[in-house]
C-alpha atoms as a PDB file:
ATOM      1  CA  UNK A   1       0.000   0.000   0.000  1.00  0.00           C
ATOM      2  CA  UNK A   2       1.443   2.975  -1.133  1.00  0.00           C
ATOM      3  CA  UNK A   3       1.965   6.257   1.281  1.00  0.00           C
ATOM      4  CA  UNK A   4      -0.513   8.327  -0.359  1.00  0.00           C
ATOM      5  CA  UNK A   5      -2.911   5.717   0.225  1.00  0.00           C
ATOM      6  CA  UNK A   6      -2.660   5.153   4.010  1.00  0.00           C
ATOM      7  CA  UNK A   7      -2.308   8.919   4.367  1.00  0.00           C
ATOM      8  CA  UNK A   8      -6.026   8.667   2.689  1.00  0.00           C
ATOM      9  CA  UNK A   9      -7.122   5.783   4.451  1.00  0.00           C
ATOM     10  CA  UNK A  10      -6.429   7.764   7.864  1.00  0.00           C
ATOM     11  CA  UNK A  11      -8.665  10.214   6.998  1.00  0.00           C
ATOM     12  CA  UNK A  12     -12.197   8.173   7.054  1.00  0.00           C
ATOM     13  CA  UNK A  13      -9.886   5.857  10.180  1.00  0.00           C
ATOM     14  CA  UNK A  14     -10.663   7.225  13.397  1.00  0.00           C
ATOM     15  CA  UNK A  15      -7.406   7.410  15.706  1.00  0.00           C
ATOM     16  CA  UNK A  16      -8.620   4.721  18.267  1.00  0.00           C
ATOM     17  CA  UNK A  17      -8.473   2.323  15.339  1.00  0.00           C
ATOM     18  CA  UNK A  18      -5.853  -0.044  17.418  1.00  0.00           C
ATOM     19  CA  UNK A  19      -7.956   0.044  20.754  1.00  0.00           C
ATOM     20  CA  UNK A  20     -10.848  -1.328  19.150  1.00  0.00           C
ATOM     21  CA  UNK A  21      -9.463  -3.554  16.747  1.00  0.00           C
ATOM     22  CA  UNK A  22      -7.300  -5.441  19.430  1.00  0.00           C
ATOM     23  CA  UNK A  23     -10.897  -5.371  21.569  1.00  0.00           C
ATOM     24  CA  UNK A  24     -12.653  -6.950  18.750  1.00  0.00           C
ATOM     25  CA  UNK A  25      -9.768  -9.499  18.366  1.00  0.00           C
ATOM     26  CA  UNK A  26      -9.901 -10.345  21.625  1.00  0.00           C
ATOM     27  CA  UNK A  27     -13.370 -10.627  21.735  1.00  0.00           C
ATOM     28  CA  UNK A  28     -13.440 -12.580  18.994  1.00  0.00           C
ATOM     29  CA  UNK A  29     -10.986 -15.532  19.931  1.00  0.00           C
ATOM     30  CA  UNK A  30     -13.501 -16.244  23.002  1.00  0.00           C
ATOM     31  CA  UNK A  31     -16.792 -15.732  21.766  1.00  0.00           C
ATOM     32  CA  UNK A  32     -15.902 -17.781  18.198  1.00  0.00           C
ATOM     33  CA  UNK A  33     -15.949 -21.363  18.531  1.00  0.00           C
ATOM     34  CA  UNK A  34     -12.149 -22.507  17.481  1.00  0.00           C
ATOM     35  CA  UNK A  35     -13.492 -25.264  14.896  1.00  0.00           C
ATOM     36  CA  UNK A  36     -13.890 -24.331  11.309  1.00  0.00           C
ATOM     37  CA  UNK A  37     -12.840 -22.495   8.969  1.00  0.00           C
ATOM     38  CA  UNK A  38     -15.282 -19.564   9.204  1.00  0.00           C
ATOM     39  CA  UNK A  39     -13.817 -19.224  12.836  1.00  0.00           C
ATOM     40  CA  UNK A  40     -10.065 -19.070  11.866  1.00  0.00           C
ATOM     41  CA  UNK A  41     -10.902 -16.486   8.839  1.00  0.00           C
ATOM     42  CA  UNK A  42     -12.996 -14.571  11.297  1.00  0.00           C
ATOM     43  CA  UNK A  43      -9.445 -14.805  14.064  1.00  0.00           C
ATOM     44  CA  UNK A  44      -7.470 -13.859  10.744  1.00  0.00           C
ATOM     45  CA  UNK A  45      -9.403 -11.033  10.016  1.00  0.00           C
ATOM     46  CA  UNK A  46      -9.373  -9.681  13.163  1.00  0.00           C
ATOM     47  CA  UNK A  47      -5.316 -10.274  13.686  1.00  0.00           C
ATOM     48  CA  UNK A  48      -4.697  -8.404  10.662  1.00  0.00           C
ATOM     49  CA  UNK A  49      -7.071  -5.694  11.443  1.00  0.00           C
ATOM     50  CA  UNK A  50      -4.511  -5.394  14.684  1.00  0.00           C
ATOM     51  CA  UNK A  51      -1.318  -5.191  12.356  1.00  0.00           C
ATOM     52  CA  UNK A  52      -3.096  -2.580  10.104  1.00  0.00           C
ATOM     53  CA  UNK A  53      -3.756  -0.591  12.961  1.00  0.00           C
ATOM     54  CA  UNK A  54      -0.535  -0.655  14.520  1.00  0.00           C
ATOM     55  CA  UNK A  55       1.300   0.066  11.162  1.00  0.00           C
ATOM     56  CA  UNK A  56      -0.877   3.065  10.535  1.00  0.00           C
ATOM     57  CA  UNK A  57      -0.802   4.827  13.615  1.00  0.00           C
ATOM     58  CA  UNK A  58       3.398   6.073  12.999  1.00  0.00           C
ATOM     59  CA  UNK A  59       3.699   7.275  16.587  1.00  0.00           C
ATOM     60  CA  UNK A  60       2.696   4.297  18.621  1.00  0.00           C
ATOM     61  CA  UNK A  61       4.743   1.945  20.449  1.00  0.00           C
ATOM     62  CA  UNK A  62       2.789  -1.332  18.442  1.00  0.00           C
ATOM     63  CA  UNK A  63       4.549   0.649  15.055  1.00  0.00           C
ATOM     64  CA  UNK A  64       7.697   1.114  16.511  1.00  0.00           C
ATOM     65  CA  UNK A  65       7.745  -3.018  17.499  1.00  0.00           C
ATOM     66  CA  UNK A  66       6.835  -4.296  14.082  1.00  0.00           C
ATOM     67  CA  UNK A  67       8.955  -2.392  12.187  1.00  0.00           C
ATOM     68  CA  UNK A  68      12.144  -2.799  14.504  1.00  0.00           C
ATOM     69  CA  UNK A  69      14.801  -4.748  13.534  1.00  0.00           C
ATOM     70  CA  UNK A  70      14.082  -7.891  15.950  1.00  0.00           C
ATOM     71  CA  UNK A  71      10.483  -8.277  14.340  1.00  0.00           C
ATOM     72  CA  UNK A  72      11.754  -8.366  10.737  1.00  0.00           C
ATOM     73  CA  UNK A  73      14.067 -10.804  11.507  1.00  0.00           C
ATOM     74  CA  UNK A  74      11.206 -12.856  13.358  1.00  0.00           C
ATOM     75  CA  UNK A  75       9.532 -12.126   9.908  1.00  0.00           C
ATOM     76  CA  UNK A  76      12.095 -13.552   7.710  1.00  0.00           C
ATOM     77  CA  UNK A  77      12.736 -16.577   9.783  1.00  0.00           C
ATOM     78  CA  UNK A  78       9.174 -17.360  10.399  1.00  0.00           C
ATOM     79  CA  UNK A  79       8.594 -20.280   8.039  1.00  0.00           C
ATOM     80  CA  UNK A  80      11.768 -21.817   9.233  1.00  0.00           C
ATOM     81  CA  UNK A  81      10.933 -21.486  12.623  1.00  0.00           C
ATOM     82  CA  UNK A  82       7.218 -22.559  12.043  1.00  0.00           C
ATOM     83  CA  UNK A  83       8.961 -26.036  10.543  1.00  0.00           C
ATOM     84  CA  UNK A  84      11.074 -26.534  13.373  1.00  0.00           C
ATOM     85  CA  UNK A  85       9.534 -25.785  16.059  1.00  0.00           C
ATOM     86  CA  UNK A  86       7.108 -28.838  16.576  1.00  0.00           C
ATOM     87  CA  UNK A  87      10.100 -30.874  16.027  1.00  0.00           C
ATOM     88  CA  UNK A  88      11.947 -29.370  18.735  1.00  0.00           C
ATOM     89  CA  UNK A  89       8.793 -29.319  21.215  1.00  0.00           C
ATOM     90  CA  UNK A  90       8.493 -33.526  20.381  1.00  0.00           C
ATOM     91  CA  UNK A  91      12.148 -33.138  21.676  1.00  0.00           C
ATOM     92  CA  UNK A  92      11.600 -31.273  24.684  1.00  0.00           C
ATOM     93  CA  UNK A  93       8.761 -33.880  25.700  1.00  0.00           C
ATOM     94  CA  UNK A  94      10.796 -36.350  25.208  1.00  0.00           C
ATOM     95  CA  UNK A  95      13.810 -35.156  27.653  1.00  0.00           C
ATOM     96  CA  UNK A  96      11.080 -34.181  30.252  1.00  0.00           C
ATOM     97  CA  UNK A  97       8.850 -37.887  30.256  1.00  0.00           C
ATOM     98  CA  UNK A  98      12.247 -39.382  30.619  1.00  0.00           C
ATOM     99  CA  UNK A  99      13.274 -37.221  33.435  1.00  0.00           C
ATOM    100  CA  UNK A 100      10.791 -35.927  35.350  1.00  0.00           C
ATOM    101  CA  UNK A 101       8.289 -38.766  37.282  1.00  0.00           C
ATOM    102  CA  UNK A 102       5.208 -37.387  37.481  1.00  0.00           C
ATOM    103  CA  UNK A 103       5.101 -34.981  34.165  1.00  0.00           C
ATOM    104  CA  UNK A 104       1.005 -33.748  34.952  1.00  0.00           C
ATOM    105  CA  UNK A 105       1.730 -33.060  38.281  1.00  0.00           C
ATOM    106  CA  UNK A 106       3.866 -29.865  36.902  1.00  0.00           C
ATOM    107  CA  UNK A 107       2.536 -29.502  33.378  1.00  0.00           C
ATOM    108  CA  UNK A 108       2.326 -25.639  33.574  1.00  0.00           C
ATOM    109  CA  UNK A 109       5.738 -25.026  34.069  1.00  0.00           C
ATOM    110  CA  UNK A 110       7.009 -27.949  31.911  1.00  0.00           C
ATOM    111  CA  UNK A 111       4.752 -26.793  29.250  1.00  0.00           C
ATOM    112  CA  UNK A 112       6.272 -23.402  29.988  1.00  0.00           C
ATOM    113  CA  UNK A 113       9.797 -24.925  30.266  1.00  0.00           C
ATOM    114  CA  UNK A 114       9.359 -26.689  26.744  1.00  0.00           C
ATOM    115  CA  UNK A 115       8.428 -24.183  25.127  1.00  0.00           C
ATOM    116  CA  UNK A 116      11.186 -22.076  26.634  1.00  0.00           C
ATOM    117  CA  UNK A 117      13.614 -24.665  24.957  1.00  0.00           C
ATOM    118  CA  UNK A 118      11.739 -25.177  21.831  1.00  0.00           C
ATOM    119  CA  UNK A 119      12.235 -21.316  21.198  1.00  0.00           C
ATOM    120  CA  UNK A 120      15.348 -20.664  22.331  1.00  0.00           C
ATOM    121  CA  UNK A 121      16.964 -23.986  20.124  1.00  0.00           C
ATOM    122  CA  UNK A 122      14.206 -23.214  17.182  1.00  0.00           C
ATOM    123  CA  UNK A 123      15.568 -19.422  16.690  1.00  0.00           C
ATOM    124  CA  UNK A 124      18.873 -20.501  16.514  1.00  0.00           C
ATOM    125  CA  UNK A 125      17.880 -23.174  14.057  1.00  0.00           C
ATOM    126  CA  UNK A 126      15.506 -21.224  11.790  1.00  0.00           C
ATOM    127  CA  UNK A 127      18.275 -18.683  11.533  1.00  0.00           C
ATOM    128  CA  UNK A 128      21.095 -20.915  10.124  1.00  0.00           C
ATOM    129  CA  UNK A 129      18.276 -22.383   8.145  1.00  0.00           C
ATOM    130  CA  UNK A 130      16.872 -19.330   6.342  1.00  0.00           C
ATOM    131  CA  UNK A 131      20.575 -18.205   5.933  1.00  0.00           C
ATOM    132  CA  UNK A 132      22.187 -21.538   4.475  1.00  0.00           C
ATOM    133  CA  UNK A 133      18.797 -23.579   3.001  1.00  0.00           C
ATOM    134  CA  UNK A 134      16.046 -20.914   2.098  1.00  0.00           C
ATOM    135  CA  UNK A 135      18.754 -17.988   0.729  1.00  0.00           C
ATOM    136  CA  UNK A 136      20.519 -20.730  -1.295  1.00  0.00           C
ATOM    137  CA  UNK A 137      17.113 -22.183  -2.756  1.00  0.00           C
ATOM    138  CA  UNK A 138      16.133 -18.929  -3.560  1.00  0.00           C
ATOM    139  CA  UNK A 139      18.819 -18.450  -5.439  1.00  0.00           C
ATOM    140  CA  UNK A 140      19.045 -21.585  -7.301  1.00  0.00           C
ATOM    141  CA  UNK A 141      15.619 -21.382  -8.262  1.00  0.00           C
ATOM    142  CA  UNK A 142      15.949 -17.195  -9.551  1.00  0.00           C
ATOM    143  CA  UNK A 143      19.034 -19.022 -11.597  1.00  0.00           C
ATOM    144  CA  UNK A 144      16.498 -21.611 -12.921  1.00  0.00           C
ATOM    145  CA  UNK A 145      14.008 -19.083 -13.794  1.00  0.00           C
ATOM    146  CA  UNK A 146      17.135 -16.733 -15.626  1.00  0.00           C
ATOM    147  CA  UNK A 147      18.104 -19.715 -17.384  1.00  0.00           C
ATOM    148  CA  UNK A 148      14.680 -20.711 -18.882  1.00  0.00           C
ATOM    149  CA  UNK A 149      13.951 -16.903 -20.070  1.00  0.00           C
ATOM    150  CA  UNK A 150      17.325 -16.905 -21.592  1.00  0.00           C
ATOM    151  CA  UNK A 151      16.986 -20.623 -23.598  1.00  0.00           C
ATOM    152  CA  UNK A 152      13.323 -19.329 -24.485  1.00  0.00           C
ATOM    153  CA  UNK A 153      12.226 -18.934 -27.867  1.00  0.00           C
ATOM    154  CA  UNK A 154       9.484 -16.597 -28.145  1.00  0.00           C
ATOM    155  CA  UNK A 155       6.349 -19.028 -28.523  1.00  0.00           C
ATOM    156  CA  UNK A 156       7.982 -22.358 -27.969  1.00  0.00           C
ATOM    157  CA  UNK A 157       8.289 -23.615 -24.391  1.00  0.00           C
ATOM    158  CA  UNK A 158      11.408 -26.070 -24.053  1.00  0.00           C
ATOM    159  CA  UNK A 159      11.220 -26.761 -27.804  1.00  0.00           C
ATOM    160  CA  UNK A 160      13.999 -26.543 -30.443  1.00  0.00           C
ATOM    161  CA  UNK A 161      12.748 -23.419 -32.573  1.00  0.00           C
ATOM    162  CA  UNK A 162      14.689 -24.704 -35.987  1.00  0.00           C
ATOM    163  CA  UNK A 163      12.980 -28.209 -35.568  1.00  0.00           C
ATOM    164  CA  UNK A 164       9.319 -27.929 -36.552  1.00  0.00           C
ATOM    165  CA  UNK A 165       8.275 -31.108 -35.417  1.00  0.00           C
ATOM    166  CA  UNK A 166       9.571 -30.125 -31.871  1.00  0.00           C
ATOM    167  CA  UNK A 167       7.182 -27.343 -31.849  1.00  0.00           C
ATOM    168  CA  UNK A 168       3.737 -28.394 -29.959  1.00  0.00           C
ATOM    169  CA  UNK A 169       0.796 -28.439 -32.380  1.00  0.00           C
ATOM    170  CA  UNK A 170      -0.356 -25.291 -33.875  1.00  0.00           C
ATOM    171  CA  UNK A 171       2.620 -22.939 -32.470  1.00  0.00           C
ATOM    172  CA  UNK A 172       4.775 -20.462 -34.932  1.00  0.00           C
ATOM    173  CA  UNK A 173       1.152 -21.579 -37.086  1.00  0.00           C
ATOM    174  CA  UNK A 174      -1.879 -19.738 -38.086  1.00  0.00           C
ATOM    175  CA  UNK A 175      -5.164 -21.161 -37.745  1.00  0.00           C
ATOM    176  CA  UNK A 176      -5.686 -22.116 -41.002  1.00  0.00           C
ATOM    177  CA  UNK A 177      -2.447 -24.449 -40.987  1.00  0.00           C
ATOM    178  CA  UNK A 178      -3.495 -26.155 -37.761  1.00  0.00           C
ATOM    179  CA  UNK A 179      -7.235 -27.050 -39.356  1.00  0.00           C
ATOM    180  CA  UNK A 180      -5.787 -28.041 -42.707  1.00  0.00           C
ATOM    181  CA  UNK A 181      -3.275 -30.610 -40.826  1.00  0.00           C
ATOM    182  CA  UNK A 182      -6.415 -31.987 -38.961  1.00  0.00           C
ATOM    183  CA  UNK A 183      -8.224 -32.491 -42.103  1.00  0.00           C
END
């Protein structure tokens, strides 16, 4: 969304956009059943409502967090740390129901404590990864992509342009020439 835009958009937004958004999230993840779809767009909605907010309103402390340098790098690592997080939370279970005796007899602060130790390994993790896997695959793949648009003939996808039986059917032909082969 471009400047002018927002600059527009806070002109019909009333200031205490962020107060009630964040009320009508909150609202929203109790009173909504958490079971089907219409219930996690309605959570969606409402979540991005809250970001909106916060990123239009330049002054607020919400603003100042998202666009700080810890939250984009949350931002770019957030797949990776999406993929290994449940790993390292199996992990953490695992250590504790071999260790501890009687694991429900303290589950809030184990389920604190694993998820303590499932963030604090999964940052780490999701860092190296989006540095040394995601990075390189993005690269290969823009190479992939450069290669293809260079080897392209206009018209003919993965073909050789001086054979015309490589072409597919009715390519580099007008109508006419396609029917009359048919026929």
């Amino acid at each position: 969304m471009s400047s002018n835009a927002v600059r527009n958009a806070s002109i019909i937004i009333p200031r205490h956009l962020l107060a009630v958004a964040l009320l009508a999230f909150i609202l929203c993840r109790h009173l909504v059943p958490y079971r089907d779809g219409a219930s996690n767009l309605a959570h969606a909605m409402f979540a991005g409502l809250v970001v909106f907010a916060a990123l239009r309103d330049g002054d607020s402390l919400p603003h100042r967090i998202l666009v700080s340098r810890p939250a984009q790098i949350l931002g770019r690592i957030s797949y990776s740390f999406y993929l290994f997080n449940v790993p390292f939370l199996y992990l953490a279970w695992a250590i504790i129901n071999k260790h501890v005796s009687d694991p429900p007899a303290h589950a809030t602060a184990l389920g604190v404590a694993s998820a303590v130790f499932a963030t604090a390994v999964g940052i780490p993790a999701a860092i190296l990864s989006e540095k040394y896997i995601e990075r390189a695959g993005i690269r290969l793949g823009k190479a992939i992509v450069s290669f293809w648009a260079v080897n392209e003939t206009p018209g003919v996808r993965g073909g050789d342009a001086g054979d015309p039986e490589a072409r597919p059917q009715g390519v580099g032909q007008g109508a006419g020439a396609v029917a009359a082969e048919g026929a």
